[in-house]
N, C-alpha and C. Protein backbone atom coordinates (compact mmCIF):
# COMPACT_ATOMS: atom_id res chain seq x y z
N UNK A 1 -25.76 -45.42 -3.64
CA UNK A 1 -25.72 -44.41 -2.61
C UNK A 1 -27.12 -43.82 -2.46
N UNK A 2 -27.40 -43.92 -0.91
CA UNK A 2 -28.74 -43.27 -1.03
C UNK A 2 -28.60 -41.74 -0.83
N UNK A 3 -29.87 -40.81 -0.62
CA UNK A 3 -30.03 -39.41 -0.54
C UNK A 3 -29.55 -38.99 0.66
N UNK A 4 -29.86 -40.20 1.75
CA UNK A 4 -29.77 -39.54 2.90
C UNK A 4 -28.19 -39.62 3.12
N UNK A 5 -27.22 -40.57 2.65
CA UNK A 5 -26.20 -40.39 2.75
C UNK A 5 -25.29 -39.47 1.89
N UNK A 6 -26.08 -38.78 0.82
CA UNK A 6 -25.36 -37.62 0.27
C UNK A 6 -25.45 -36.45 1.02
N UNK A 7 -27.20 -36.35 1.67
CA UNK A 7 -27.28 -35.16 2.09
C UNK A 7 -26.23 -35.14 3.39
N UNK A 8 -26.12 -36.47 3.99
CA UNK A 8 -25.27 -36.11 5.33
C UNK A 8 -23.72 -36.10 5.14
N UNK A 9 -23.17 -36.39 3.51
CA UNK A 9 -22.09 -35.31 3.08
C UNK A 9 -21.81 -34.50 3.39
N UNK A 10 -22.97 -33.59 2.27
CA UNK A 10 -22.70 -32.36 2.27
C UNK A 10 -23.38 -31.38 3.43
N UNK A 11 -23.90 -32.68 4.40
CA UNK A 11 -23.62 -31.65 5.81
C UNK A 11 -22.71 -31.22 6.34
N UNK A 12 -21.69 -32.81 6.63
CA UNK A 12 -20.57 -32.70 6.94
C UNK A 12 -19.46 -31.53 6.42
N UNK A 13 -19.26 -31.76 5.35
CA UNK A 13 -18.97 -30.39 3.99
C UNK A 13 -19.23 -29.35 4.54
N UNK A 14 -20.50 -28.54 4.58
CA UNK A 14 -21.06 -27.74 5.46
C UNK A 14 -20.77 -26.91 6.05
N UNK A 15 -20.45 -27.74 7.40
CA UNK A 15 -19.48 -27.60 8.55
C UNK A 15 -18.44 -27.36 8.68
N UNK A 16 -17.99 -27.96 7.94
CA UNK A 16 -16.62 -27.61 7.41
C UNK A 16 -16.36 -26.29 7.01
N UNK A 17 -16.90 -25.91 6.08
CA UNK A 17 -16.66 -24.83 5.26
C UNK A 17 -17.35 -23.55 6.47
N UNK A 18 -18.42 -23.70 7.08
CA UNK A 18 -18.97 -22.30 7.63
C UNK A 18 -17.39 -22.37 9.27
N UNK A 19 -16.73 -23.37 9.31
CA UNK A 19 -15.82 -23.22 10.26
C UNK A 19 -14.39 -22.39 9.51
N UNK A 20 -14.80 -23.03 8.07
CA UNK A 20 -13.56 -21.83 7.60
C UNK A 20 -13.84 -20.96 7.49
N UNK A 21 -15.04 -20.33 7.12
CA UNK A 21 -15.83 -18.84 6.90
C UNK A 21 -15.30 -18.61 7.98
N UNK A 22 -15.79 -18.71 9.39
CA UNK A 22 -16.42 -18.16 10.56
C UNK A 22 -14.53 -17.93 11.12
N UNK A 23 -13.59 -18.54 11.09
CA UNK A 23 -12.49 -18.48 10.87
C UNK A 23 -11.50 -17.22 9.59
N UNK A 24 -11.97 -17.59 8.55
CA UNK A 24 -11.92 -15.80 7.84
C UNK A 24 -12.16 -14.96 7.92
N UNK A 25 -13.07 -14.44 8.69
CA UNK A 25 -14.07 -13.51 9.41
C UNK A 25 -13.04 -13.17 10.79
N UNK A 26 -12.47 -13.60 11.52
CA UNK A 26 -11.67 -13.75 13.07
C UNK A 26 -11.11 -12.67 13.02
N UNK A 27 -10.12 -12.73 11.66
CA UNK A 27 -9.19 -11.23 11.66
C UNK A 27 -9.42 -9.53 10.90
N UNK A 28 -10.35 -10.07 10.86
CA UNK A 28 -11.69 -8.66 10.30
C UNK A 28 -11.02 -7.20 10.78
N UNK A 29 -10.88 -6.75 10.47
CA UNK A 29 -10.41 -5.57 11.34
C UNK A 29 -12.24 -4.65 11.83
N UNK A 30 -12.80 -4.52 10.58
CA UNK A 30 -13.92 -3.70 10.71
C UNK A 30 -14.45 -4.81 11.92
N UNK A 31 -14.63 -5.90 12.64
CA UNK A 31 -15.32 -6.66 13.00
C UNK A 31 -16.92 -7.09 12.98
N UNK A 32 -17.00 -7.97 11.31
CA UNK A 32 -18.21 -8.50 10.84
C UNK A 32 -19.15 -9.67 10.85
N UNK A 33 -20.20 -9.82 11.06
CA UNK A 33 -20.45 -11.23 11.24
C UNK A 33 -20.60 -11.92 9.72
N UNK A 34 -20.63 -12.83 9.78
CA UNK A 34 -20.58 -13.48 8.29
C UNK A 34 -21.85 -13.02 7.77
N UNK A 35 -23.05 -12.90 8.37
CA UNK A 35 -24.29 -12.36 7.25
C UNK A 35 -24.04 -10.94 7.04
N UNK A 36 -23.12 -10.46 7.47
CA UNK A 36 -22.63 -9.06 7.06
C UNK A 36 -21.04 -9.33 5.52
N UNK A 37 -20.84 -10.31 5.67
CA UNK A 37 -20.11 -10.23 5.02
C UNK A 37 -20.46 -10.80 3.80
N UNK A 38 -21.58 -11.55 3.96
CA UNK A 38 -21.96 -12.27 2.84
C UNK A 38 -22.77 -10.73 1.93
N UNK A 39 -23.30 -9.93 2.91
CA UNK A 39 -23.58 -8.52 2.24
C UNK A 39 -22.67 -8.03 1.02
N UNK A 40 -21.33 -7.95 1.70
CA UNK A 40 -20.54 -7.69 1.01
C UNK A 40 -19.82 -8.19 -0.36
N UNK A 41 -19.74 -9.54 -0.02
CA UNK A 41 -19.67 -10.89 -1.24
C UNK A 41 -20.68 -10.19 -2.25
N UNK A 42 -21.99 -10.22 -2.14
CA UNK A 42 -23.33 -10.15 -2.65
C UNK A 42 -22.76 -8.69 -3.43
N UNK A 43 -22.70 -7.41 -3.12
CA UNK A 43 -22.12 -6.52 -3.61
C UNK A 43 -20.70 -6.17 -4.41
N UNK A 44 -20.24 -6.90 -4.07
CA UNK A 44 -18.62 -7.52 -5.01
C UNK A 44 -19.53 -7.94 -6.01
N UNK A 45 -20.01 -9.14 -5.94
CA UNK A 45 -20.23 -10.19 -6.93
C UNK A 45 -21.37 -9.52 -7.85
N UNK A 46 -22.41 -8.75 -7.81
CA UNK A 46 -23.13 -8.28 -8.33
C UNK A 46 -23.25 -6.91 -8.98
N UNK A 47 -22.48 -6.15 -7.90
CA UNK A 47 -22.85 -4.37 -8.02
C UNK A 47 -23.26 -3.85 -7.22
N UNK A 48 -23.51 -2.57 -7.60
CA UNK A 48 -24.54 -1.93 -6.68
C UNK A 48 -26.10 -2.48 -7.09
N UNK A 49 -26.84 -2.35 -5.86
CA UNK A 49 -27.88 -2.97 -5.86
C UNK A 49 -28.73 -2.11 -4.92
N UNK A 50 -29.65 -2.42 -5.64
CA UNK A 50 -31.25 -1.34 -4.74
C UNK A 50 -31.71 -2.25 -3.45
N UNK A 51 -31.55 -1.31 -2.29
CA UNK A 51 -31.65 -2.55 -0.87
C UNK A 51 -33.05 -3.49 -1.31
N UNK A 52 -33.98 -3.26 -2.21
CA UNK A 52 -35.04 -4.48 -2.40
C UNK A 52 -34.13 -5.60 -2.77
N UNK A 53 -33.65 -5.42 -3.75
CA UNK A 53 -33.26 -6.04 -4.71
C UNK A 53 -31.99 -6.75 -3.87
N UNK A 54 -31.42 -6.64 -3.18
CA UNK A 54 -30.25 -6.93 -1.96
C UNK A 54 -30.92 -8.20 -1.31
N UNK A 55 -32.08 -7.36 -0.66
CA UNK A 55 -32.54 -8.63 0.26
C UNK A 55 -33.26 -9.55 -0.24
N UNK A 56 -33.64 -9.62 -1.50
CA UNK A 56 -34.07 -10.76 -2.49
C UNK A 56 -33.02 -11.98 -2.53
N UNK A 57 -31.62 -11.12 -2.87
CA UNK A 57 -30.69 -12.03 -3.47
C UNK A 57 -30.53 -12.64 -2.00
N UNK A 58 -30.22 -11.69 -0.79
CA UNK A 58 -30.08 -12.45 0.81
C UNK A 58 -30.99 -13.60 1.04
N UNK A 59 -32.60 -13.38 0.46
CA UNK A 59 -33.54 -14.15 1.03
C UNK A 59 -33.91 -13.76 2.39
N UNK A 60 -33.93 -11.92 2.74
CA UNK A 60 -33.96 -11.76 4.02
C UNK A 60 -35.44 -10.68 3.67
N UNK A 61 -35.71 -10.29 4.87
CA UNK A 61 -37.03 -9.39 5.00
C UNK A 61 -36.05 -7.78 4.59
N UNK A 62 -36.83 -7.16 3.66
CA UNK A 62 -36.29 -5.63 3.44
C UNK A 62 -35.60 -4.80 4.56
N UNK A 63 -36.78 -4.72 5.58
CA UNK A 63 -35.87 -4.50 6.96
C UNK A 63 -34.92 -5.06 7.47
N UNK A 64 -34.87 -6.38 7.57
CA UNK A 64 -33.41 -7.03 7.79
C UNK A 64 -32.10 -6.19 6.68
N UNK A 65 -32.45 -5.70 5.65
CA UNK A 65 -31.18 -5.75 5.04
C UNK A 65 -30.84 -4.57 5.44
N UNK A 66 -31.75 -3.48 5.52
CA UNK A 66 -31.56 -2.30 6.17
C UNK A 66 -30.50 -2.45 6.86
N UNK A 67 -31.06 -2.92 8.28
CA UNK A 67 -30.33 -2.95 8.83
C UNK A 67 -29.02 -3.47 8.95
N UNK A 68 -28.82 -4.42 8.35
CA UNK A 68 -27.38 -4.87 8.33
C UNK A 68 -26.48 -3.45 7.52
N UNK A 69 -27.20 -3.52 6.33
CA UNK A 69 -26.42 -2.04 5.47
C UNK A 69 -25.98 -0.70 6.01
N UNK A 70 -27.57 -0.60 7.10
CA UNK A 70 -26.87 0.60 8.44
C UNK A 70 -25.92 0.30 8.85
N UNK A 71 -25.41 -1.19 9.71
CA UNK A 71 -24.61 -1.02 9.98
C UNK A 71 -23.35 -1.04 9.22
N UNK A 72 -23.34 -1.25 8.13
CA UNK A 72 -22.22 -1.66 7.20
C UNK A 72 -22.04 -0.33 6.85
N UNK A 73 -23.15 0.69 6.93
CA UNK A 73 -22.56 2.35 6.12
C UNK A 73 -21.38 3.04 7.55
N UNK A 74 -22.64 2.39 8.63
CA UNK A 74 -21.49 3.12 9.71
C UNK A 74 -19.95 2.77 9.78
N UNK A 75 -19.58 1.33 9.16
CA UNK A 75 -18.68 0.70 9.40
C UNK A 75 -17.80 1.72 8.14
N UNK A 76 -18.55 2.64 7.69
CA UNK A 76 -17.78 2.88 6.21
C UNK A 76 -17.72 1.37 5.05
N UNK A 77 -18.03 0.03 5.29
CA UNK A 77 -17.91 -0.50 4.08
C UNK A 77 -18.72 -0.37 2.70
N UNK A 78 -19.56 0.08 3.17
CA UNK A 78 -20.58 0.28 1.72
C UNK A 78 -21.68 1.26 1.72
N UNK A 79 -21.89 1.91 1.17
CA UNK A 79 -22.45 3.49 0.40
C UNK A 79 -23.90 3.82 0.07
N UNK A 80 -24.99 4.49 0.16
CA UNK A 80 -25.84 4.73 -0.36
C UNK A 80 -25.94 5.66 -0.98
N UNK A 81 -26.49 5.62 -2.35
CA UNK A 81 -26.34 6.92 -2.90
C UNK A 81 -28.07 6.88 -4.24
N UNK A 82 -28.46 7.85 -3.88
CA UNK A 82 -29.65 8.15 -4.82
C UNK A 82 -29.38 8.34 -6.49
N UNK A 83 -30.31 7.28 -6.84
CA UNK A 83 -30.38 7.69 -8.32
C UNK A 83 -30.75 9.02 -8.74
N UNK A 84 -30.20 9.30 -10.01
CA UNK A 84 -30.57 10.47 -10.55
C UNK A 84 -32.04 10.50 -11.15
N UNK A 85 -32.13 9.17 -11.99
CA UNK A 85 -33.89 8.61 -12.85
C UNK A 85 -34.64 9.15 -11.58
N UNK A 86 -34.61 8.65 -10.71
CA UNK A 86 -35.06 8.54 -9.70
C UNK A 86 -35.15 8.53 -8.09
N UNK A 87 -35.15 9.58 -7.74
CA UNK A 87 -34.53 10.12 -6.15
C UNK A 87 -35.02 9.16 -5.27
N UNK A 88 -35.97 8.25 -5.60
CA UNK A 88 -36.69 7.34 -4.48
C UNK A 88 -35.83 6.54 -4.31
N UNK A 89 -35.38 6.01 -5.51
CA UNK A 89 -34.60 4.71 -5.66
C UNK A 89 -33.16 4.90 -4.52
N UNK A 90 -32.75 4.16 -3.96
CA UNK A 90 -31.60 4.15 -3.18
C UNK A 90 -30.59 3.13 -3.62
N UNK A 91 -29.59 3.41 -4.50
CA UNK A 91 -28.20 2.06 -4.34
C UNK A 91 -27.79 1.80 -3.30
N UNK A 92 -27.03 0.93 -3.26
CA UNK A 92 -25.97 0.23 -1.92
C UNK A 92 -24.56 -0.24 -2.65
N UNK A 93 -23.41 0.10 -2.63
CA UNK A 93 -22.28 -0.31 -3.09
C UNK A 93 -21.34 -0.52 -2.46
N UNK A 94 -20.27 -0.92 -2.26
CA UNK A 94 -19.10 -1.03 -1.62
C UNK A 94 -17.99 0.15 -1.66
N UNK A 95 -17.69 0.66 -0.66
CA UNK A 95 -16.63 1.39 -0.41
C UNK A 95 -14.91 0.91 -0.99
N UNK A 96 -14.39 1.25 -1.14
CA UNK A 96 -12.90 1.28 -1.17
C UNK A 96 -12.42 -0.13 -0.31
N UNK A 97 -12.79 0.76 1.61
CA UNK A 97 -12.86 -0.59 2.66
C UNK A 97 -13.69 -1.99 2.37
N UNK A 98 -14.38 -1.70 2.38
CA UNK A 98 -15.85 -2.97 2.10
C UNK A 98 -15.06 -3.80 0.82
N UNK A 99 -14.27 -3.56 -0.34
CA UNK A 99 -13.73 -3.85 -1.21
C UNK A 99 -12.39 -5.02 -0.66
N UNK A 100 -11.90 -4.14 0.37
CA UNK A 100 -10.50 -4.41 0.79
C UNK A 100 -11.15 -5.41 2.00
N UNK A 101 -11.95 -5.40 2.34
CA UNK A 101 -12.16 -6.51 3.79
C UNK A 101 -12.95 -7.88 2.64
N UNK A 102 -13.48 -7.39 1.31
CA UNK A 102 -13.73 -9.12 0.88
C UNK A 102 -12.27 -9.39 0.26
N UNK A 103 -11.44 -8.85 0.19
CA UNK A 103 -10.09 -9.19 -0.96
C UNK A 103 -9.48 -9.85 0.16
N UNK A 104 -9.54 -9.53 1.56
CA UNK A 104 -8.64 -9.73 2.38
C UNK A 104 -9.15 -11.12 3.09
N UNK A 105 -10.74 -11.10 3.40
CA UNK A 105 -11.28 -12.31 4.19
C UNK A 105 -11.60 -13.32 2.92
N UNK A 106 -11.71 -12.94 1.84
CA UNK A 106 -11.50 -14.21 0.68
C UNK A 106 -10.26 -14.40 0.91
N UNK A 107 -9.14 -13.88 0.55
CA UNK A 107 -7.65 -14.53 0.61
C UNK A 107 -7.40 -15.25 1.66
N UNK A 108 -7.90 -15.10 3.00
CA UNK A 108 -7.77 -15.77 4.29
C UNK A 108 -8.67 -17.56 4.14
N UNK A 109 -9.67 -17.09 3.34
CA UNK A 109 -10.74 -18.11 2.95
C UNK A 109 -9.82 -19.07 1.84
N UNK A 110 -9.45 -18.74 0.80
CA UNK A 110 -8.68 -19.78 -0.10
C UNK A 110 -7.56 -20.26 0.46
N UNK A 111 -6.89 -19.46 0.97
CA UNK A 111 -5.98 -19.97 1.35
C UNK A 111 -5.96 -21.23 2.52
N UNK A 112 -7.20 -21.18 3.20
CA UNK A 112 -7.46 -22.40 3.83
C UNK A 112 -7.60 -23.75 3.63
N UNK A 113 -8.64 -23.08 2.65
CA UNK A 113 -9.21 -24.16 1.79
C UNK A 113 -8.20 -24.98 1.09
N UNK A 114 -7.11 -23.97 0.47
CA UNK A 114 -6.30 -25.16 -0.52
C UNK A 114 -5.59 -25.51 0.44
N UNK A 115 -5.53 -25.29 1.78
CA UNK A 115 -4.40 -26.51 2.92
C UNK A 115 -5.56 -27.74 2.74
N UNK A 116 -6.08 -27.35 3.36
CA UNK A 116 -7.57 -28.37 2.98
C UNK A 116 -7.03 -29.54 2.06
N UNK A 117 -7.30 -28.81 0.89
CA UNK A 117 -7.61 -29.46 -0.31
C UNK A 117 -6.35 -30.32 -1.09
N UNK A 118 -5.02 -29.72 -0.14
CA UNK A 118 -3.63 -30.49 -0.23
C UNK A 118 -4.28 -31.90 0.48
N UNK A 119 -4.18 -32.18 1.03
CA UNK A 119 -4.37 -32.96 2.04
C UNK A 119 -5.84 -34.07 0.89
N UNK A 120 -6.58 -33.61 0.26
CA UNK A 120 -7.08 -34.40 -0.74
C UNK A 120 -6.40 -35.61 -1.72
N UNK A 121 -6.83 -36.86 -1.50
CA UNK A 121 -6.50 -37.64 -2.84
C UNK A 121 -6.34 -37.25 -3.71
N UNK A 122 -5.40 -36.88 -4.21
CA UNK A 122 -5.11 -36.46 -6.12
C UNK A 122 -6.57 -37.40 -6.86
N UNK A 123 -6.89 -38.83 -6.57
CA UNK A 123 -7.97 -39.06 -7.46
C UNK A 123 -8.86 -38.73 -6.85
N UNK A 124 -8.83 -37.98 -5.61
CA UNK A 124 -10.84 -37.50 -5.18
C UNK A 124 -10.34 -36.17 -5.89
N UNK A 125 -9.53 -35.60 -6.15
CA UNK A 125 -9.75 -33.70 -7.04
C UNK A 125 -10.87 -34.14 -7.78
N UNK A 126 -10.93 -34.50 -9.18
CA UNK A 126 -12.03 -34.15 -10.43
C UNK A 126 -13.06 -34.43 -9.75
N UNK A 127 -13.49 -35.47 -9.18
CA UNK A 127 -14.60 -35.86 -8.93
C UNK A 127 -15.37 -35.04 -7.76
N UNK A 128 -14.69 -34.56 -6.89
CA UNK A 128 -14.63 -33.53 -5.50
C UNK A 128 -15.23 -32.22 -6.61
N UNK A 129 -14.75 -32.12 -7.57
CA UNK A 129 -14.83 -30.87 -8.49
C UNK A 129 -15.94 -30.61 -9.13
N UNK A 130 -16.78 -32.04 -10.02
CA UNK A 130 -17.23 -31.88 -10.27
C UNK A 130 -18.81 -32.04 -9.45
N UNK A 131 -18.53 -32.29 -8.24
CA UNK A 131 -19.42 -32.38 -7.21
C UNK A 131 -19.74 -31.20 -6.85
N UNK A 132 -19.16 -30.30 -6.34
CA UNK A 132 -18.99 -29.20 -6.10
C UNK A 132 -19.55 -28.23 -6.95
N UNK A 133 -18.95 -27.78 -8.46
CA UNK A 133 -19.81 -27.20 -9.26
C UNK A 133 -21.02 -27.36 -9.56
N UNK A 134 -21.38 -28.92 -9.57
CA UNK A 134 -23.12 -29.07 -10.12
C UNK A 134 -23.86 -28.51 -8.48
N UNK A 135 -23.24 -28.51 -7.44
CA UNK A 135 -24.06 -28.34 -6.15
C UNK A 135 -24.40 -26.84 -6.33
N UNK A 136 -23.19 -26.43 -6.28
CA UNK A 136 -22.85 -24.79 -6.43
C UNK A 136 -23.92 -24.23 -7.77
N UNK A 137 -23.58 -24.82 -9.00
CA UNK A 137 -25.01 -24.51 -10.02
C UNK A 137 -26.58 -24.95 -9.85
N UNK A 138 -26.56 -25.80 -9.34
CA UNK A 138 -27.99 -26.28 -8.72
C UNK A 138 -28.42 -25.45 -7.49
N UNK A 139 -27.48 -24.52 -6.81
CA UNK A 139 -28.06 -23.64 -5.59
C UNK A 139 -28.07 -22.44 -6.24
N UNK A 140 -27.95 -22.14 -7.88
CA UNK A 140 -28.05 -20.94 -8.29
C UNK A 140 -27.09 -19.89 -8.01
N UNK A 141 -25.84 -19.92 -7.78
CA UNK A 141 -24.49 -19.33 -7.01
C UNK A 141 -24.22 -18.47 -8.44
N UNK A 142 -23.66 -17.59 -8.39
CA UNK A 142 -23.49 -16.52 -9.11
C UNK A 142 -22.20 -16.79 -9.92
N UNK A 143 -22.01 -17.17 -11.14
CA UNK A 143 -20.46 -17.50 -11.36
C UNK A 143 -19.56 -16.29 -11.34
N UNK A 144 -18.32 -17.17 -10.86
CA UNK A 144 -16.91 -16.26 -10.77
C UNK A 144 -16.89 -15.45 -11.38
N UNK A 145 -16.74 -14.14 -11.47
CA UNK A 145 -16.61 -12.72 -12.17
C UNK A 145 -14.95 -12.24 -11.57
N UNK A 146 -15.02 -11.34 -12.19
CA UNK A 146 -13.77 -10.09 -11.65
C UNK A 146 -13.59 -9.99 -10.31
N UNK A 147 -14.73 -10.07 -9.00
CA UNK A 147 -14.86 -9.94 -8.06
C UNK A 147 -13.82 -10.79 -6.91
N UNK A 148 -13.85 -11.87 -7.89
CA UNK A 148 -13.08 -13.44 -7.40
C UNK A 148 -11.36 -12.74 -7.02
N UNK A 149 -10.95 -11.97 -7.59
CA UNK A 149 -9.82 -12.11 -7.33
C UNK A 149 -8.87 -13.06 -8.36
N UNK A 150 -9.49 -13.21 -9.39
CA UNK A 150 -8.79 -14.12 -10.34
C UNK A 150 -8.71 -15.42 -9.89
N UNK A 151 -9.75 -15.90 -9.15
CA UNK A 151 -9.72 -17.19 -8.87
C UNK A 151 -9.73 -17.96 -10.09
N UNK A 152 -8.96 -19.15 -10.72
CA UNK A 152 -8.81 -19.99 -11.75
C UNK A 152 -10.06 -20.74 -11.67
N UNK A 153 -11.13 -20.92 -11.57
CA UNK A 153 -12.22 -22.13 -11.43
C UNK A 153 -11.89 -23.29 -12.26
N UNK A 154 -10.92 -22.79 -13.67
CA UNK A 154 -10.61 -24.39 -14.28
C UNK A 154 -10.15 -24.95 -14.19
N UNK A 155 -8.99 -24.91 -13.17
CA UNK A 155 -8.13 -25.90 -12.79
C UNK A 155 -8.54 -26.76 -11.48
């Protein structure tokens, strides 16, 4: 197998998957775009986080994250609040809501996926699996925490 036919896999793959995102996202109530929600993922999955330190993990310009976070404070999903060490410093965390719209657009998200993934060869699972994790660890992806929702990753 050559490169170019892996990479045009996991294009295909890709596609796939940002059509299920962009599809989990549909019934939003707050109504978010996915780089707003990936905000939110990013804050589940990590913590609170200092907006530098936010748009590092985004890979976006400081101002970009601003702004998305403006709009995410207006939306009520997620919080700024000043350190005590340090009044300069600014956190960013998730609200209660912001909490409840990733619990809700992840559940919309798995649940796709495993129609999906019914529909898989019982002998493409392991191998689908272990494709998947080395991609997912080779892009540096944050492993499953508490945030997941108790997603099983070992099965």
């Amino acid at each position: 197998m050559g490169e170019d036919e892996l990479v045009d896999a996991f294009l295909a793959a890709s596609r796939a998957l940002v059509a299920v995102a962009a599809g989990s996202l549909a019934d939003a109530a707050e109504e978010i775009t996915l780089a707003q929600y990936r905000v939110l993922v990013e804050l589940a999955a990590r913590g609170p986080q200092r907006l530098a330190d936010l748009a590092g993990v985004l890979a976006v310009d400081p101002s970009t994250a601003t702004r998305m976070c403006d709009r995410l404070a207006r939306k009520r999903l997620l919080r700024r609040r000043r350190t005590t060490a340090d009044r300069r410093v600014v956190l960013v965390s998730l609200t209660p809501s912001g909490q409840q719209i990733v619990k809700e657009v992840s559940g919309r998200r798995r649940a796709e996926i495993a129609r999906i993934l019914r529909r898989l060869p019982s002998a493409d699972r392991r191998p689908a699996l272990a494709a998947l994790r080395a991609f997912a660890n080779a892009a540096g992806q944050v492993p499953e925490q508490d945030w997941s929702m108790g997603w099983d990753v070992a099965k």
